[in-house]
C-alpha atoms as a PDB file:
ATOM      1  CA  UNK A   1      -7.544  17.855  -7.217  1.00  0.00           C
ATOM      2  CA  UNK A   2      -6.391  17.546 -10.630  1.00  0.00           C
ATOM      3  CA  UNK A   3      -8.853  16.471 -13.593  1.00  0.00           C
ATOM      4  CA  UNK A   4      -8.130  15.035 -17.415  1.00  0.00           C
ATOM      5  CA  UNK A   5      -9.487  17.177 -19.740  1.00  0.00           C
ATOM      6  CA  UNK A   6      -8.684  14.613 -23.249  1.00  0.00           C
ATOM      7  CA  UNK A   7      -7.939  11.679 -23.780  1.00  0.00           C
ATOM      8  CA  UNK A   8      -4.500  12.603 -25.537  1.00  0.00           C
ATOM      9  CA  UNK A   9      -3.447  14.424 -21.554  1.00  0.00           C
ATOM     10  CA  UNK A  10      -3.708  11.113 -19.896  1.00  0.00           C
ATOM     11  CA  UNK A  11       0.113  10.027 -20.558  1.00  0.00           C
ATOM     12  CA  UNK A  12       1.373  12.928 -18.998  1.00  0.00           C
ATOM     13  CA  UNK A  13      -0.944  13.453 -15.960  1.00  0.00           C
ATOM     14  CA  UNK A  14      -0.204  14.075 -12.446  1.00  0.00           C
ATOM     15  CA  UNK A  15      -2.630  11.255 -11.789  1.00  0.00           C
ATOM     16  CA  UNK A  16      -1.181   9.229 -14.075  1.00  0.00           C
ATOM     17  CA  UNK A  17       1.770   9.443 -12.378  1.00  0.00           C
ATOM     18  CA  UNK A  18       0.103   9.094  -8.961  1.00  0.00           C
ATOM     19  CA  UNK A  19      -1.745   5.484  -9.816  1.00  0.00           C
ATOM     20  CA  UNK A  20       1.564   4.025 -11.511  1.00  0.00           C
ATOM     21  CA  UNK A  21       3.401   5.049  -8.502  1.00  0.00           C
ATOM     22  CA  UNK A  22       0.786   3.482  -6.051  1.00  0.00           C
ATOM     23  CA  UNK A  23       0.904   0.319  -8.407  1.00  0.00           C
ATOM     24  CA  UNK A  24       5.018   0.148  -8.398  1.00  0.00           C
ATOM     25  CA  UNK A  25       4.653   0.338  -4.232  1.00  0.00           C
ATOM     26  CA  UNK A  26       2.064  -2.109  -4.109  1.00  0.00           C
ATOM     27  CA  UNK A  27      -0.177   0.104  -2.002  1.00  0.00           C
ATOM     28  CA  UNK A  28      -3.119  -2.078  -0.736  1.00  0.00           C
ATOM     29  CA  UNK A  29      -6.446  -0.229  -1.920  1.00  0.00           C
ATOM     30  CA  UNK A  30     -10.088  -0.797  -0.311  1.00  0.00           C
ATOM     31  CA  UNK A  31     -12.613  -1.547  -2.769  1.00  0.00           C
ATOM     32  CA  UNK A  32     -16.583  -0.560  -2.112  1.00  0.00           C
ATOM     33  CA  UNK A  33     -19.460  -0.674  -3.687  1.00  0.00           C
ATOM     34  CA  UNK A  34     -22.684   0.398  -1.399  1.00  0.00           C
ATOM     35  CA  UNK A  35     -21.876  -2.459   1.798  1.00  0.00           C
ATOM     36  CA  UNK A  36     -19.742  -4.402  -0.153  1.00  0.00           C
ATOM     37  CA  UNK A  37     -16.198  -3.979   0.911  1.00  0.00           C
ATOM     38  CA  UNK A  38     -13.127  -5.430   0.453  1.00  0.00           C
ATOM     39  CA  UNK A  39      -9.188  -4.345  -0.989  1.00  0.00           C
ATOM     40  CA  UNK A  40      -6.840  -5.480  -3.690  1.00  0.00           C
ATOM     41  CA  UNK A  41      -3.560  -3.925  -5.116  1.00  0.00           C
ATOM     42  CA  UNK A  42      -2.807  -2.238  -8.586  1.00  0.00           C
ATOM     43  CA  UNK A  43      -1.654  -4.800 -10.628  1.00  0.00           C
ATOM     44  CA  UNK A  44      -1.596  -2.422 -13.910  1.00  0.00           C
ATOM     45  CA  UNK A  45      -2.280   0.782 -15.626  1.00  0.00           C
ATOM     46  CA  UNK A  46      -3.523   1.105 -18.742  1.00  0.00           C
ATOM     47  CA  UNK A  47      -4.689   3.920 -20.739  1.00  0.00           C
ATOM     48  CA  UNK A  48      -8.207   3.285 -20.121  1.00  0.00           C
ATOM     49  CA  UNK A  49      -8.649   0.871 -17.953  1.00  0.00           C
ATOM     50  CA  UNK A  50      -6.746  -0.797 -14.266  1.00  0.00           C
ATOM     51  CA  UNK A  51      -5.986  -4.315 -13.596  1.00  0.00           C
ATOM     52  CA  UNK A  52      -6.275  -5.266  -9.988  1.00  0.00           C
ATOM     53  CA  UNK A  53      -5.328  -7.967  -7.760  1.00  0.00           C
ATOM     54  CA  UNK A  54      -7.827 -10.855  -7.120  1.00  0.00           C
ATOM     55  CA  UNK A  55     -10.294  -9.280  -4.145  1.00  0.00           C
ATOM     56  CA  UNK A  56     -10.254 -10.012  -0.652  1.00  0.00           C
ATOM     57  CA  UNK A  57     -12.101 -12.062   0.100  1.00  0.00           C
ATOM     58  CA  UNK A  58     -12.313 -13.576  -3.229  1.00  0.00           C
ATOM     59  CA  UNK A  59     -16.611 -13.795  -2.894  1.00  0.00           C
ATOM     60  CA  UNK A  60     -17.017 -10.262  -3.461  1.00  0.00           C
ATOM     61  CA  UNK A  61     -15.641 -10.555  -7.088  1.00  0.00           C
ATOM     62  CA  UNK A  62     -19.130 -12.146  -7.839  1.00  0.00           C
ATOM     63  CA  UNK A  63     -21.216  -9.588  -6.633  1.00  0.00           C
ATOM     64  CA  UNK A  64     -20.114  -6.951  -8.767  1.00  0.00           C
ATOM     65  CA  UNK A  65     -21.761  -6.497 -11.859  1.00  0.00           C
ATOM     66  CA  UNK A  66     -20.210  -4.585 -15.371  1.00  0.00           C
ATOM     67  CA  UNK A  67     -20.756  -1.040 -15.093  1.00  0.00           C
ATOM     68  CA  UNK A  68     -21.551  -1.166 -11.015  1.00  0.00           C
ATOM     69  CA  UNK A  69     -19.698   1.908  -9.746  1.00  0.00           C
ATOM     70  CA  UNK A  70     -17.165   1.462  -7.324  1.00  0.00           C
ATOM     71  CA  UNK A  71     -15.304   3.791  -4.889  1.00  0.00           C
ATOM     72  CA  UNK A  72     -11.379   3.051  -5.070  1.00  0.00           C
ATOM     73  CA  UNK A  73      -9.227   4.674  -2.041  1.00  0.00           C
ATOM     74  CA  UNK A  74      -6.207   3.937  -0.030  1.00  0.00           C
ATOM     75  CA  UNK A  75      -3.414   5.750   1.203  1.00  0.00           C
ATOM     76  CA  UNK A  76       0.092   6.277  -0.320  1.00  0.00           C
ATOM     77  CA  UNK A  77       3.566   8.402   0.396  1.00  0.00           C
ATOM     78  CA  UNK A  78       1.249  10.187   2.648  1.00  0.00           C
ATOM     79  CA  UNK A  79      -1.635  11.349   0.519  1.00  0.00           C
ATOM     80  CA  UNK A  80      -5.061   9.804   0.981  1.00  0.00           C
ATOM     81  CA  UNK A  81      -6.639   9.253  -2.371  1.00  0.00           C
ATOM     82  CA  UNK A  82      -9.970   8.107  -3.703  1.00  0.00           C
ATOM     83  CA  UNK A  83     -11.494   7.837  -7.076  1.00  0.00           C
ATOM     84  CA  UNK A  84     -14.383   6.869  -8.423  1.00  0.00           C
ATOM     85  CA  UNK A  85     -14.818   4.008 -11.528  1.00  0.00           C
ATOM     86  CA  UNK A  86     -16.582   1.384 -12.810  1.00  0.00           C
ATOM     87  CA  UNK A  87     -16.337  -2.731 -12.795  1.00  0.00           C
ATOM     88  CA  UNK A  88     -15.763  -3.532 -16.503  1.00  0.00           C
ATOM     89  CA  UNK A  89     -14.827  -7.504 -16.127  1.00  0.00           C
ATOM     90  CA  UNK A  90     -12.919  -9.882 -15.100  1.00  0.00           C
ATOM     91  CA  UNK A  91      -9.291 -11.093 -17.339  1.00  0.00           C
ATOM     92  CA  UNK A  92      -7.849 -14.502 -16.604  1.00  0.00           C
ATOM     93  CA  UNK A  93      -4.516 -14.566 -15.052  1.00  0.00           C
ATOM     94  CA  UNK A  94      -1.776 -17.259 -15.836  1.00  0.00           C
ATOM     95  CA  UNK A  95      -2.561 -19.061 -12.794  1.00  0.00           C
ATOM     96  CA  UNK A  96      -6.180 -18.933 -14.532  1.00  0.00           C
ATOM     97  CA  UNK A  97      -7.651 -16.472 -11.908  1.00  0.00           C
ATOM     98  CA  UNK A  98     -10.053 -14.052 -12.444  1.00  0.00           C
ATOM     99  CA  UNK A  99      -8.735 -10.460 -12.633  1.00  0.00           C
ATOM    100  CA  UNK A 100     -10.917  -7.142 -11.966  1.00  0.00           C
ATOM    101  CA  UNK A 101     -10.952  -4.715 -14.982  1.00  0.00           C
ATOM    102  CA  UNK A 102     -11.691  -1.402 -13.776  1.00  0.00           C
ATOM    103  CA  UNK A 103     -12.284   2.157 -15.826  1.00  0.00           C
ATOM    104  CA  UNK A 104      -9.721   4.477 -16.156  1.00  0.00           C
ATOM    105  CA  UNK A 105     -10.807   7.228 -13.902  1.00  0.00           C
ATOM    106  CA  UNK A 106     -11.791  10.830 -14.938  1.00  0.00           C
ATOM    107  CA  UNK A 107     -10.390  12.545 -11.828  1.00  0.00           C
ATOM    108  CA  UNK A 108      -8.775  11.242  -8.368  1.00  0.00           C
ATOM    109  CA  UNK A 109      -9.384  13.461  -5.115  1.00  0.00           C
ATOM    110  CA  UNK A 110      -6.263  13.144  -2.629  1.00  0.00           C
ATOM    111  CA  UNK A 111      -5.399  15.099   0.977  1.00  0.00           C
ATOM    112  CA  UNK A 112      -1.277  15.320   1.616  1.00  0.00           C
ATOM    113  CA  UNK A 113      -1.121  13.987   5.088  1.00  0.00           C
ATOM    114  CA  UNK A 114       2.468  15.758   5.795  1.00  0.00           C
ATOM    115  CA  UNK A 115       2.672  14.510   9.214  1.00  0.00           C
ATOM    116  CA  UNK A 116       2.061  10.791   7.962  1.00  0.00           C
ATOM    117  CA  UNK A 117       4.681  11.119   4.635  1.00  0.00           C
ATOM    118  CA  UNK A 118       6.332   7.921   4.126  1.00  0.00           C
ATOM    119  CA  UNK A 119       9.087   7.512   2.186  1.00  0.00           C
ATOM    120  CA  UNK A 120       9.970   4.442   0.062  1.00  0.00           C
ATOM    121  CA  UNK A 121      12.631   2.244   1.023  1.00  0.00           C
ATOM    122  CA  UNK A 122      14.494   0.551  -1.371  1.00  0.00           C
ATOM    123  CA  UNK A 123      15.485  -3.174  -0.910  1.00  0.00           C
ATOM    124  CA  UNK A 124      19.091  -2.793  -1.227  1.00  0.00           C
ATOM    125  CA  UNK A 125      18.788  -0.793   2.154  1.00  0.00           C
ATOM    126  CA  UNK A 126      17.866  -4.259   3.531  1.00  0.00           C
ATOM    127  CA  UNK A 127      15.661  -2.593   5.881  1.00  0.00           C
ATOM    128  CA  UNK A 128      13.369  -4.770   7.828  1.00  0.00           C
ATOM    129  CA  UNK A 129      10.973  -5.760  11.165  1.00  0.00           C
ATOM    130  CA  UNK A 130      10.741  -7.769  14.022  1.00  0.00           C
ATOM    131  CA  UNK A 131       7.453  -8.412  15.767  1.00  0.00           C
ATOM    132  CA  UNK A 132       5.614 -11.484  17.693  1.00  0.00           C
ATOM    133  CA  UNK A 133       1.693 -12.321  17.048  1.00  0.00           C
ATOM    134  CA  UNK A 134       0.182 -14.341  19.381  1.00  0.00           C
ATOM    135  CA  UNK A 135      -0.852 -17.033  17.176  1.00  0.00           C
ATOM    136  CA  UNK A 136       2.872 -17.160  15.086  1.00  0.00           C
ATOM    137  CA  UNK A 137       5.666 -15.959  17.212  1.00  0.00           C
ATOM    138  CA  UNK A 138       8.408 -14.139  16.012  1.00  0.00           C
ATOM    139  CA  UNK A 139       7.434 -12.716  12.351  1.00  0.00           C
ATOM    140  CA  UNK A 140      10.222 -10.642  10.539  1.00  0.00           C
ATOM    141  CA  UNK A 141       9.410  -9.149   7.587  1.00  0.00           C
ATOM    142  CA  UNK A 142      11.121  -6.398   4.947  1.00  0.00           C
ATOM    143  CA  UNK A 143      10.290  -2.687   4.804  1.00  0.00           C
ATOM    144  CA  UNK A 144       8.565  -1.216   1.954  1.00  0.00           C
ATOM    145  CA  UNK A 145       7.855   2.504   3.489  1.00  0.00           C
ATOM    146  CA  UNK A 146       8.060   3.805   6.724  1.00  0.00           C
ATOM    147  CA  UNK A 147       6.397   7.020   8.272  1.00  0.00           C
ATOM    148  CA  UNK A 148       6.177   8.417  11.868  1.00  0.00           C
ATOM    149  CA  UNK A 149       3.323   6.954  12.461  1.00  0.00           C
ATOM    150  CA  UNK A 150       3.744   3.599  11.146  1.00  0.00           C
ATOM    151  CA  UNK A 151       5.226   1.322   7.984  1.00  0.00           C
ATOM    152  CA  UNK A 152       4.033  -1.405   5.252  1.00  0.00           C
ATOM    153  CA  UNK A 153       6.242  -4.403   4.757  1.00  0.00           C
ATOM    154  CA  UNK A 154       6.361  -7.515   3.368  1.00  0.00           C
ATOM    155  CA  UNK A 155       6.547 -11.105   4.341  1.00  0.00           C
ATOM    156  CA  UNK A 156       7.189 -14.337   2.319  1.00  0.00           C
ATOM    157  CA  UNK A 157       4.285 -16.925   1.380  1.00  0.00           C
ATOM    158  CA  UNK A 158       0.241 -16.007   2.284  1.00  0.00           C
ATOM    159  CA  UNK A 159      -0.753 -15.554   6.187  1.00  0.00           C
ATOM    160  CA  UNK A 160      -3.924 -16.729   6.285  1.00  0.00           C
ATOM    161  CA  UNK A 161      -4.565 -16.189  10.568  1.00  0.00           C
ATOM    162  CA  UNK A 162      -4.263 -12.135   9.904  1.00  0.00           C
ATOM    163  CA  UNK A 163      -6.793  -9.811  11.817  1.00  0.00           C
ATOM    164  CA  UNK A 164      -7.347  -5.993  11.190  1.00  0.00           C
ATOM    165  CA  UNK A 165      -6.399  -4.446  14.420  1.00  0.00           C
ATOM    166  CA  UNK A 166      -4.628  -7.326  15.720  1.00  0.00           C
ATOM    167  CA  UNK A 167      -1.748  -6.126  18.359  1.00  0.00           C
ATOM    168  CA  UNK A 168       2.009  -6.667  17.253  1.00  0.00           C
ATOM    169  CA  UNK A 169       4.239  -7.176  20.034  1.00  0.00           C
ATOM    170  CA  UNK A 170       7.945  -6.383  20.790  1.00  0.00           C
ATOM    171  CA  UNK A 171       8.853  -4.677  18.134  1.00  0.00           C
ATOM    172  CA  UNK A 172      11.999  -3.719  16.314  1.00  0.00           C
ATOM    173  CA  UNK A 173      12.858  -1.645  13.257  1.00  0.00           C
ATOM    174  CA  UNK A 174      16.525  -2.938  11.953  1.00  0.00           C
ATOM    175  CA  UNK A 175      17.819   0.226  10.090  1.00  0.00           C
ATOM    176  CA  UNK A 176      21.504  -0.263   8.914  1.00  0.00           C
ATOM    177  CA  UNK A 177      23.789   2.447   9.613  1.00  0.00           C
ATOM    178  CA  UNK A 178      20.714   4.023  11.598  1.00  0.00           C
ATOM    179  CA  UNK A 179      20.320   1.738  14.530  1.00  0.00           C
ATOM    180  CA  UNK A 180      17.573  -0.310  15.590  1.00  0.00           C
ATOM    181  CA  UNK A 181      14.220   1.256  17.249  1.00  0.00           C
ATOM    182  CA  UNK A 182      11.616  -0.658  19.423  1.00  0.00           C
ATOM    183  CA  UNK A 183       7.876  -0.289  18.751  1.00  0.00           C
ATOM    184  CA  UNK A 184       4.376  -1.414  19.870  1.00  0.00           C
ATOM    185  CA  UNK A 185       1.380  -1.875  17.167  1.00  0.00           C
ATOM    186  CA  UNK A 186      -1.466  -3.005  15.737  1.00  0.00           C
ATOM    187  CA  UNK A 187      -2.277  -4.321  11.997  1.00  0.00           C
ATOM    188  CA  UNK A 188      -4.067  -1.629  10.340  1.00  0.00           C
ATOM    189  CA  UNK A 189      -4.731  -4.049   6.809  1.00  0.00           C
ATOM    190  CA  UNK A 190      -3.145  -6.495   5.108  1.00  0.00           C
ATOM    191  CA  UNK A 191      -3.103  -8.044   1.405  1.00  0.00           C
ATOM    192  CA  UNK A 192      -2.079 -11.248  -0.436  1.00  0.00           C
ATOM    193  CA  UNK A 193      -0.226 -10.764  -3.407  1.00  0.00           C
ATOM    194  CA  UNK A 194      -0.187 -13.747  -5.592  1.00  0.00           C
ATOM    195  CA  UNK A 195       2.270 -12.631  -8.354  1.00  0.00           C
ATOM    196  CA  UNK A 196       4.744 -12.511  -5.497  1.00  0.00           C
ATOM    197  CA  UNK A 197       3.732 -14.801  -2.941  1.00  0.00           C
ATOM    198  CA  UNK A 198       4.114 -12.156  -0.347  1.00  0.00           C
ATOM    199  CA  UNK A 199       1.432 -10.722   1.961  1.00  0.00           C
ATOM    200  CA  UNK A 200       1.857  -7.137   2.441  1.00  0.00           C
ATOM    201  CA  UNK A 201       1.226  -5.744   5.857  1.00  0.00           C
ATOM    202  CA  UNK A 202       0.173  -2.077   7.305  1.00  0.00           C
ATOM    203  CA  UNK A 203       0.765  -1.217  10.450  1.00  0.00           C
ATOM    204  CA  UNK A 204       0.419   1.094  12.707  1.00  0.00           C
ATOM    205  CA  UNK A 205       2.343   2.358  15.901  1.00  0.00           C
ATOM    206  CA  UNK A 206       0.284   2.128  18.898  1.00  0.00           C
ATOM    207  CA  UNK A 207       2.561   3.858  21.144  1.00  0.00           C
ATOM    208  CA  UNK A 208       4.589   6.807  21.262  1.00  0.00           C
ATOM    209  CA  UNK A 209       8.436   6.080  20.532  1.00  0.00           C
ATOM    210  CA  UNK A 210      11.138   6.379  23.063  1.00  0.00           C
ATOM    211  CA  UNK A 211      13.265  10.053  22.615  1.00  0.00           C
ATOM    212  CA  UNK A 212      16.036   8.330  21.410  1.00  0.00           C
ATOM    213  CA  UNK A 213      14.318   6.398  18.820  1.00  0.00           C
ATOM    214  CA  UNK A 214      11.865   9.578  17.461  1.00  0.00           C
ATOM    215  CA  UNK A 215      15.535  10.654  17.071  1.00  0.00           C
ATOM    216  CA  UNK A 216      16.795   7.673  14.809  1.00  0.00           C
ATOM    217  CA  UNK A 217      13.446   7.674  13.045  1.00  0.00           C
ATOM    218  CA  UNK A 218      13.413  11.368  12.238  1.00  0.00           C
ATOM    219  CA  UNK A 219      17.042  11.001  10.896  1.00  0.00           C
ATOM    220  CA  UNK A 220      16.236   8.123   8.822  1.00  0.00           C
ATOM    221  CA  UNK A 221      13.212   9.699   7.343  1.00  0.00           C
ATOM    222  CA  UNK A 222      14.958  12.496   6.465  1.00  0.00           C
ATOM    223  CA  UNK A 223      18.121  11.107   4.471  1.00  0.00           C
ATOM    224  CA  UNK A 224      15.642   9.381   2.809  1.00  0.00           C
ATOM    225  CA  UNK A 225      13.608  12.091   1.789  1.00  0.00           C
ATOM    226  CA  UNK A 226      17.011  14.152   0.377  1.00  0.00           C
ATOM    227  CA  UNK A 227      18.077  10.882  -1.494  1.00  0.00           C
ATOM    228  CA  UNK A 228      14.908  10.495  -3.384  1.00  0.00           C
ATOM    229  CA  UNK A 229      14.706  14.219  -3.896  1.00  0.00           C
ATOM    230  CA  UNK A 230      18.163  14.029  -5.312  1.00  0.00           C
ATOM    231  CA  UNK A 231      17.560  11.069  -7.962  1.00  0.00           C
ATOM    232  CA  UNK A 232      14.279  12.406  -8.738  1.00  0.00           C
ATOM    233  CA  UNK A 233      16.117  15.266  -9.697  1.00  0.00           C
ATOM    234  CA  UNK A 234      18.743  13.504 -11.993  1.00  0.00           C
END
């Protein structure tokens, strides 16, 4: 747990860092406020105050009141996070919507989950999934991290038949270079984000992998893990 002790440490704080990497990964967040629950997406940091995506569903926007206290969490690269801030507002977007303003936060809690770290995947890895719902078909959609225990992607245009814990069928992870690897899982959450007209799906193995895919995985996982270690680095 790390804490901001002035104003003036903000621009170079761990946390800092930690929300405008959530908000570059477009990390769905859950948003509550007593029984009112719902998630968005870090749209952008300032240095005292976050922008968020519209809430889903949109109805809980007009229950909050300015200066309610909400609890932000989510999960990201493996660490579970949560903070604690206030509702300041709404700003209008260029499509006109309404826009949560939240506080800055004093301090953010967060657990390293080592056995869930996901690392990022870049797009130019062209990395992507295969799956059939029962109400769509075949869905195939682009990675945005993957983990051993699951992976967020993306998909074009807003899904509007989506259900939390709704099973994913016949699964396969395309990995270039890597191989492909079959999986079996459920949706975990999902998120609509207008700016890109994407929805952004997390999801969740429900299954244990075949040996020969853990293998692929593991491999994967790691060269990914030594390549971002090595730009970091530069």
């Amino acid at each position: 747990m790390f804490f901001w002790k002035k104003k003036e440490e903000k621009k170079s704080s761990p946390e800092l860092a930690l929300l405008q990497s959530i908000c570059s990964a477009r990390s769905v967040i859950t948003v509550t406020s007593g029984e009112l629950h719902g998630s968005s997406m870090l749209l952008e940091i300032r240095p005292d105050t976050i922008l968020i995506d519209t809430l889903a569903p949109e109805s809980l926007q007009n229950e909050f009141r300015q200066g309610q206290h909400l609890l932000i969490q989510g999960k990201h690269n493996g660490i579970r996070w949560h903070f604690q801030s206030r509702f300041l507002g709404t700003e209008s977007d260029t499509d006109h919507s309404l826009l949560p303003l939240l506080a800055i936060p004093r301090k953010i809690s967060y657990d390293q989950q080592r056995q869930e770290f996901r690392v990022n995947i870049k797009s130019s890895i062209n990395a992507q999934a295969r799956f059939s719902r029962a109400l769509s078909g075949n869905q195939i959609c682009s990675l945005i991290d993957l983990s051993p225990s699951g992976f967020r992607a993306s998909l074009s245009g807003i899904l509007a038949d989506l259900g939390v814990g709704e099973p994913l069928h016949g699964g396969v992870l395309m990995l270039p270079r890597y191989g492909n690897i079959s999986f079996e899982a459920i949706l975990r959450n999902f998120h609509h984000d207008r700016r890109r007209n994407q929805t952004i799906l997390g999801v969740q193995f429900s299954a244990k992998l075949a040996e020969q895919d853990q293998k692929i995985l593991q491999r994967f996982l790691l060269d990914m893990q030594r390549e971002h270690q090595r730009t970091a680095s530069e």
